[in-house]
Protein backbone atom coordinates (compact mmCIF):
# COMPACT_ATOMS: atom_id res chain seq x y z
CA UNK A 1 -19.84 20.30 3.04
CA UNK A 2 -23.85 20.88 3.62
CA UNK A 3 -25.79 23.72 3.50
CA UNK A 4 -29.25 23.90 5.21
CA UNK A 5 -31.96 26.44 4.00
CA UNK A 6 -34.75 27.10 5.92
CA UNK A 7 -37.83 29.82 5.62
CA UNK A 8 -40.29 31.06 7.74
CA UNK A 9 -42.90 33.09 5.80
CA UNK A 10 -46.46 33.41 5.59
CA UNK A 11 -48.55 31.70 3.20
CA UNK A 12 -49.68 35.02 1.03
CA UNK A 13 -45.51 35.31 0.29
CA UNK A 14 -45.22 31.59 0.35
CA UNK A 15 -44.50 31.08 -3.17
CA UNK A 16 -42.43 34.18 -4.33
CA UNK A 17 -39.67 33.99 -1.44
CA UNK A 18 -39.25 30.29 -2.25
CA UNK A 19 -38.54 31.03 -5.78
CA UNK A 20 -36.42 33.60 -4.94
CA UNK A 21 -34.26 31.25 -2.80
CA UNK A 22 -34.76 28.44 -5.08
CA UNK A 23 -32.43 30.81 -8.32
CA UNK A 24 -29.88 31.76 -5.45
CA UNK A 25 -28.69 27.78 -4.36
CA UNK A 26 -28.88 27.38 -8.59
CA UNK A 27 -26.59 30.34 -9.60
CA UNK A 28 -24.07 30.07 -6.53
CA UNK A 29 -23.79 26.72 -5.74
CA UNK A 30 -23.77 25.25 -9.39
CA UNK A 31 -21.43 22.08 -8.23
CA UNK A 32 -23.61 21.25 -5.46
CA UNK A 33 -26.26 18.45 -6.06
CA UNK A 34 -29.48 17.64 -4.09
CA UNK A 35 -29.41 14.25 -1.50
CA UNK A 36 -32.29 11.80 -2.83
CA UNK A 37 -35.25 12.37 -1.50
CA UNK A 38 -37.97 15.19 -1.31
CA UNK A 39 -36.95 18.78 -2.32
CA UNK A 40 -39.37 20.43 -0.27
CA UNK A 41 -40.93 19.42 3.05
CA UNK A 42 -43.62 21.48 4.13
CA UNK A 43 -44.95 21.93 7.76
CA UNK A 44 -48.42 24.27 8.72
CA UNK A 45 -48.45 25.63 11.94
CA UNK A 46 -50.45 28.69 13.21
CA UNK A 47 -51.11 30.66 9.73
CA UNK A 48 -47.22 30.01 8.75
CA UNK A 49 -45.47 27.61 6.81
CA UNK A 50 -41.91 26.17 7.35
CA UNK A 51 -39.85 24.58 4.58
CA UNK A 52 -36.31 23.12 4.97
CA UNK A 53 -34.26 22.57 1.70
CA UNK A 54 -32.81 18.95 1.47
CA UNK A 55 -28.67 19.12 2.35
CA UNK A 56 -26.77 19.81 -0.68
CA UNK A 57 -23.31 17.82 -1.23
CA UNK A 58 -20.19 19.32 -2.94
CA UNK A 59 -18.84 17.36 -5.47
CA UNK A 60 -15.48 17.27 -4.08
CA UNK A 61 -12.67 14.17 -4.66
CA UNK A 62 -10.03 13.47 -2.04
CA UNK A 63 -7.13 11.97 -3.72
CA UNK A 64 -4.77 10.42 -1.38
CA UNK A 65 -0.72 10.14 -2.01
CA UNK A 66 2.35 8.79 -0.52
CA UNK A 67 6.01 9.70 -1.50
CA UNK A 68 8.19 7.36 -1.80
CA UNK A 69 11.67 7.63 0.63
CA UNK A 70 13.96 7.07 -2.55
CA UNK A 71 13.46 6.73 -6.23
CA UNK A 72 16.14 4.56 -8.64
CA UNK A 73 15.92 5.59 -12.22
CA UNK A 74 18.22 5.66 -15.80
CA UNK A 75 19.29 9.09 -17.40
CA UNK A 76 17.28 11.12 -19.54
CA UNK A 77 14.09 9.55 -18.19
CA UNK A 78 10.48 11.16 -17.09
CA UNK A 79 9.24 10.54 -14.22
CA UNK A 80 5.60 9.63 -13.58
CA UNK A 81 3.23 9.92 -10.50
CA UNK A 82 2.87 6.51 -10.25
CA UNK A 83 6.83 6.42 -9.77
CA UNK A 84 7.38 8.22 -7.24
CA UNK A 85 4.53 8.30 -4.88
CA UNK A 86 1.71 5.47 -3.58
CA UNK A 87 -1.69 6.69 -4.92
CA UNK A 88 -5.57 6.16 -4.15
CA UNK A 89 -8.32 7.30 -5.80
CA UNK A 90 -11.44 6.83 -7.57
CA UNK A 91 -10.88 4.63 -10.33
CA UNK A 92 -12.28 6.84 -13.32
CA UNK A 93 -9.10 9.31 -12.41
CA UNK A 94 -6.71 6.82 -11.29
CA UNK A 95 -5.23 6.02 -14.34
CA UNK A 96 -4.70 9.38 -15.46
CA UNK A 97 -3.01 10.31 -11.83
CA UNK A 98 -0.79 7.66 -11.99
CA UNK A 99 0.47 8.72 -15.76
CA UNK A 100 1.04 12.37 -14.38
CA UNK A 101 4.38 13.67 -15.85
CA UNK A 102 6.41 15.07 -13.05
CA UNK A 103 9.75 15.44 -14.43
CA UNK A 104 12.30 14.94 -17.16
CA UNK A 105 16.15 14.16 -15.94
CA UNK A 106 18.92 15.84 -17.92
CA UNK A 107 22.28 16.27 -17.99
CA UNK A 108 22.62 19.15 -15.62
CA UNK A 109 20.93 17.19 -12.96
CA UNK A 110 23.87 14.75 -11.93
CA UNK A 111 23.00 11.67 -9.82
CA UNK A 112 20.46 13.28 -7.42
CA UNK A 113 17.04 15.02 -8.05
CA UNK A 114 14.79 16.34 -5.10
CA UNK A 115 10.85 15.84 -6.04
CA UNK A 116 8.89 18.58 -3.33
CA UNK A 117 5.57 17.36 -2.14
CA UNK A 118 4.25 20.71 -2.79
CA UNK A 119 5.41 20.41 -6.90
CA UNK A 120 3.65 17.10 -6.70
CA UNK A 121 0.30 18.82 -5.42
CA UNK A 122 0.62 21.70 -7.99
CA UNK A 123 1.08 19.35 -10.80
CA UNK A 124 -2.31 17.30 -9.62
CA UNK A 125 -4.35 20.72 -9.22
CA UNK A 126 -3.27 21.83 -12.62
CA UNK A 127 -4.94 18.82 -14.02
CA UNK A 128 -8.05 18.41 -11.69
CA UNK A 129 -8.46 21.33 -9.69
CA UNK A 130 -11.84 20.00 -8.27
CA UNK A 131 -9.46 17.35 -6.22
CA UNK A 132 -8.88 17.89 -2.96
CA UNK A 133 -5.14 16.59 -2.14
CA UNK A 134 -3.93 14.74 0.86
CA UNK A 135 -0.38 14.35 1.37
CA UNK A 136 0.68 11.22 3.89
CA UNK A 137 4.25 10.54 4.75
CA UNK A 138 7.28 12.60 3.48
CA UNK A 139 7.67 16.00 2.44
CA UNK A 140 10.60 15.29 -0.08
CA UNK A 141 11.22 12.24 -2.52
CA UNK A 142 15.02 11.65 -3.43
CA UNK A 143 15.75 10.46 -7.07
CA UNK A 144 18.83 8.77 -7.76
CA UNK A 145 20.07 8.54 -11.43
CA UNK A 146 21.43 5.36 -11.85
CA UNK A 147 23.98 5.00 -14.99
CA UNK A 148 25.56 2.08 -16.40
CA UNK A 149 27.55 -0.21 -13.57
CA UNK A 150 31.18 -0.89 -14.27
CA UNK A 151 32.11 -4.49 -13.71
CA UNK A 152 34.71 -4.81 -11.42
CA UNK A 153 38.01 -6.39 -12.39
CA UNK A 154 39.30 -9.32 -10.67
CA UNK A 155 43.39 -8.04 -9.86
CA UNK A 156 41.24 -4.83 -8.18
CA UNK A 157 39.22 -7.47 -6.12
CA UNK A 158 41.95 -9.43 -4.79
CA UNK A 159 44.08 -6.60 -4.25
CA UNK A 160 41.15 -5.31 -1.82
CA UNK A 161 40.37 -8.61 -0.63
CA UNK A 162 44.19 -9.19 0.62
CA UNK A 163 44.10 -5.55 2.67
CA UNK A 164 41.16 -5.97 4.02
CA UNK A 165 42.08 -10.13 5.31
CA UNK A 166 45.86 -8.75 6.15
CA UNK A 167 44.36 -5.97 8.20
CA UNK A 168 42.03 -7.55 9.98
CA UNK A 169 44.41 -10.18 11.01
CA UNK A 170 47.09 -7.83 12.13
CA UNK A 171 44.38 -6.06 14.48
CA UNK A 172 43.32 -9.44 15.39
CA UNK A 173 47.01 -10.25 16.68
CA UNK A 174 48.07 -7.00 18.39
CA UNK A 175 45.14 -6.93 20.54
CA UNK A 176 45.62 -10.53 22.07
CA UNK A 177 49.42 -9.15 22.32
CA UNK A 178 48.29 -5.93 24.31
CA UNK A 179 46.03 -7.94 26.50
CA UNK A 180 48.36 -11.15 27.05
CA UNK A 181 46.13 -13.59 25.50
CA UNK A 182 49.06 -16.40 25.53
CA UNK A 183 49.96 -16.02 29.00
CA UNK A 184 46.29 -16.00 30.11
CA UNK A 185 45.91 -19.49 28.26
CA UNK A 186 48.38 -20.75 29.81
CA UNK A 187 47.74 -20.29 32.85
CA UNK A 188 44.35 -21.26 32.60
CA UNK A 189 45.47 -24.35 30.97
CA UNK A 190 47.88 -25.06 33.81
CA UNK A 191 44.95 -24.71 36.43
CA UNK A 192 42.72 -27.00 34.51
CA UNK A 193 45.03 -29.70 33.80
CA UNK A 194 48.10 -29.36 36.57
CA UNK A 195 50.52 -29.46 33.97
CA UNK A 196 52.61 -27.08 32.55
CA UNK A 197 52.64 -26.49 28.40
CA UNK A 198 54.18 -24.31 26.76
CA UNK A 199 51.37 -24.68 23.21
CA UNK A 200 47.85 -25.79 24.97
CA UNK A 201 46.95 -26.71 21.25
CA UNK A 202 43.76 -28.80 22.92
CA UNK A 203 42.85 -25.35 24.45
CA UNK A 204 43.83 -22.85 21.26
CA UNK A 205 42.61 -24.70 18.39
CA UNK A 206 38.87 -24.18 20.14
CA UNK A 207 39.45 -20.80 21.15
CA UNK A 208 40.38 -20.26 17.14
CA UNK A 209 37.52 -21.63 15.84
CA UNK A 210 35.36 -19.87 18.35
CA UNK A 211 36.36 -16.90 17.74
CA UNK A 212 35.55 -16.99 14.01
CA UNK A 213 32.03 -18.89 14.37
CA UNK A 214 31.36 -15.78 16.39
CA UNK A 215 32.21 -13.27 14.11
CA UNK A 216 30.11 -15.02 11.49
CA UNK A 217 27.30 -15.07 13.73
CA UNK A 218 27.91 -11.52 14.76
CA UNK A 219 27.56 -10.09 11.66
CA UNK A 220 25.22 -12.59 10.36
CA UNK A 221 26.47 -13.33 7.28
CA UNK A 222 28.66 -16.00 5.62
CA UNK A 223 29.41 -14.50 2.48
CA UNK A 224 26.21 -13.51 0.55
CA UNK A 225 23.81 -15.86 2.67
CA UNK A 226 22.39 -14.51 5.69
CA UNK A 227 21.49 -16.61 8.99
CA UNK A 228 18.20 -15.15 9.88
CA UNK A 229 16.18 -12.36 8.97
CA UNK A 230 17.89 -10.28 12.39
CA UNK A 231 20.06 -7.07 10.69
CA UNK A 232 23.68 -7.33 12.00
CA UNK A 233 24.74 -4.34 13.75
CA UNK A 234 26.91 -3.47 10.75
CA UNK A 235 23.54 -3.24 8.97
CA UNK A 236 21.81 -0.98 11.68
CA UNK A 237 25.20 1.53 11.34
CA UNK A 238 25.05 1.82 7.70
CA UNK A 239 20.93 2.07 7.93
CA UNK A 240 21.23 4.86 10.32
CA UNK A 241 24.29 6.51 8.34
CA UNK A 242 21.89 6.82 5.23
CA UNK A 243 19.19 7.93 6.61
CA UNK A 244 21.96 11.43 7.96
CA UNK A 245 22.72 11.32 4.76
CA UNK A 246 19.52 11.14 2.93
CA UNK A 247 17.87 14.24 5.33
CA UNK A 248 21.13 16.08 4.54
CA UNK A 249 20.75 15.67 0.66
CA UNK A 250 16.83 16.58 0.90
CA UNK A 251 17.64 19.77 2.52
CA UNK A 252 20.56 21.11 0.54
CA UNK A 253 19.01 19.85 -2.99
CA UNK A 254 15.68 20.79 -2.38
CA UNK A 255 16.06 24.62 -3.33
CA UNK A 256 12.26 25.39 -2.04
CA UNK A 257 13.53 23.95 1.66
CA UNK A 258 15.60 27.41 2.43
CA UNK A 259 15.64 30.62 0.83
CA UNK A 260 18.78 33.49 0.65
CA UNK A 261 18.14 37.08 1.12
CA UNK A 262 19.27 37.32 -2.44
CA UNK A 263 16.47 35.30 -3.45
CA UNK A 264 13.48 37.00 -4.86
């Protein structure tokens, strides 16, 4: 912000109008600061004088933040500035931003906790309120209170890990039955060769293999180890199913994001 001051006088009131304007930029603009230079610049023309006041600069800051999409913390922990959102700024307040208390979790608050951009703002203005604050990115962070993990027992794991291989074979099975997988191979294997079998092993054993290579490469993944850096469409589903989930949880948490008629 600049402010340009300029007066056209003549020279016998010269001196007391610039002196008047001279104590109104000092008593109303006390946070403003002269650029370097000259503070008066003086011009004669015809019996009057012009002189143009140097721009004056507001001391202003522009602090810039960032919220992060989700937040993991432990119970009964505070949460800082620096935790939650991305932060720049000068360096002789940086420090102090980024140690900003935001919030204390309790018991009362469960597993999730909604952080509003606008609490984040208020918080910053309480303790500088010469920044100016520049929100990029989200509106809403969403704090998840992470307790203790249980490890899980072994008989549970195999139990799961039988149901899921059982399953998935039994759907593997009735769907070559609906669609006559045998009797397709064998025919096939009778138009190939000329000869009539009733087990093409030299045909099924590939087709076997095949079919699990692909489903490894599919879902890119053998065991923990993926193939390439490519997410498997499994991935994408669950990615998209969290992010529905995530915008539903920052809307019904965040109590500032709708308000009742019985709200005051």
């Amino acid at each position: 912000m600049s402010i340009t001051v300029k007066i056209h006088t003549s020279s016998a009131f010269l001196n007391s109008q610039l002196l008047e304007v001279m104590k109104l930029i000092y008593v109303t603009h006390t946070k403003y600061r002269h650029k370097s230079g000259n503070a008066l610049n003086r011009r004669t023309k015809s019996d009057e004088k012009e002189i143009t006041l140097w721009e004056v600069s507001v001391l202003e800051k522009t602090v810039y933040i960032r919220l992060r999409h989700r937040l993991q913390i432990r119970p009964n922990q505070r949460i800082l500035l620096k935790d939650i959102a991305q932060v720049i700024a000068d360096d002789d307040i940086y420090e102090k931003l980024c140690a900003l208390p935001l919030y204390k979790v309790n018991e009362h608050d469960r597993n999730i906790v909604i952080i509003d951009v606008m609490k984040v703002i208020r918080a910053i203005t309480q303790l500088f309120s010469n920044l100016e604050v520049q929100s990029i990115g989200p509106a809403q962070a969403i704090v998840e209170v992470v307790t203790k993990k249980q490890k899980v027992s072994f008989p549970l794991f195999l139990l799961v890990w039988l149901l899921l291989f059982i399953g998935a074979a039994l759907a593997i099975m009735n769907f070559h039955e609906d669609v006559s997988m045998q009797a397709v191979q064998l025919r096939i294997y009778t138009l190939i060769t000329g000869e009539v079998d009733s087990k093409p092993l030299i045909f099924q054993i590939p087709y076997s293999i095949g079919l699990g290579l692909g489903m490894i490469i599919f879902f890119n993944h053998v065991f923990k180890k993926r193939l390439n850096e490519e997410p498997s469409p499994l991935e994408v589903e669950m990615f998209n199913y969290q992010l529905d989930l995530d915008n539903y949880v920052a809307l019904k948490e965040n109590k500032e994001s709708m308000k009742h008629l019985d709200d005051h």
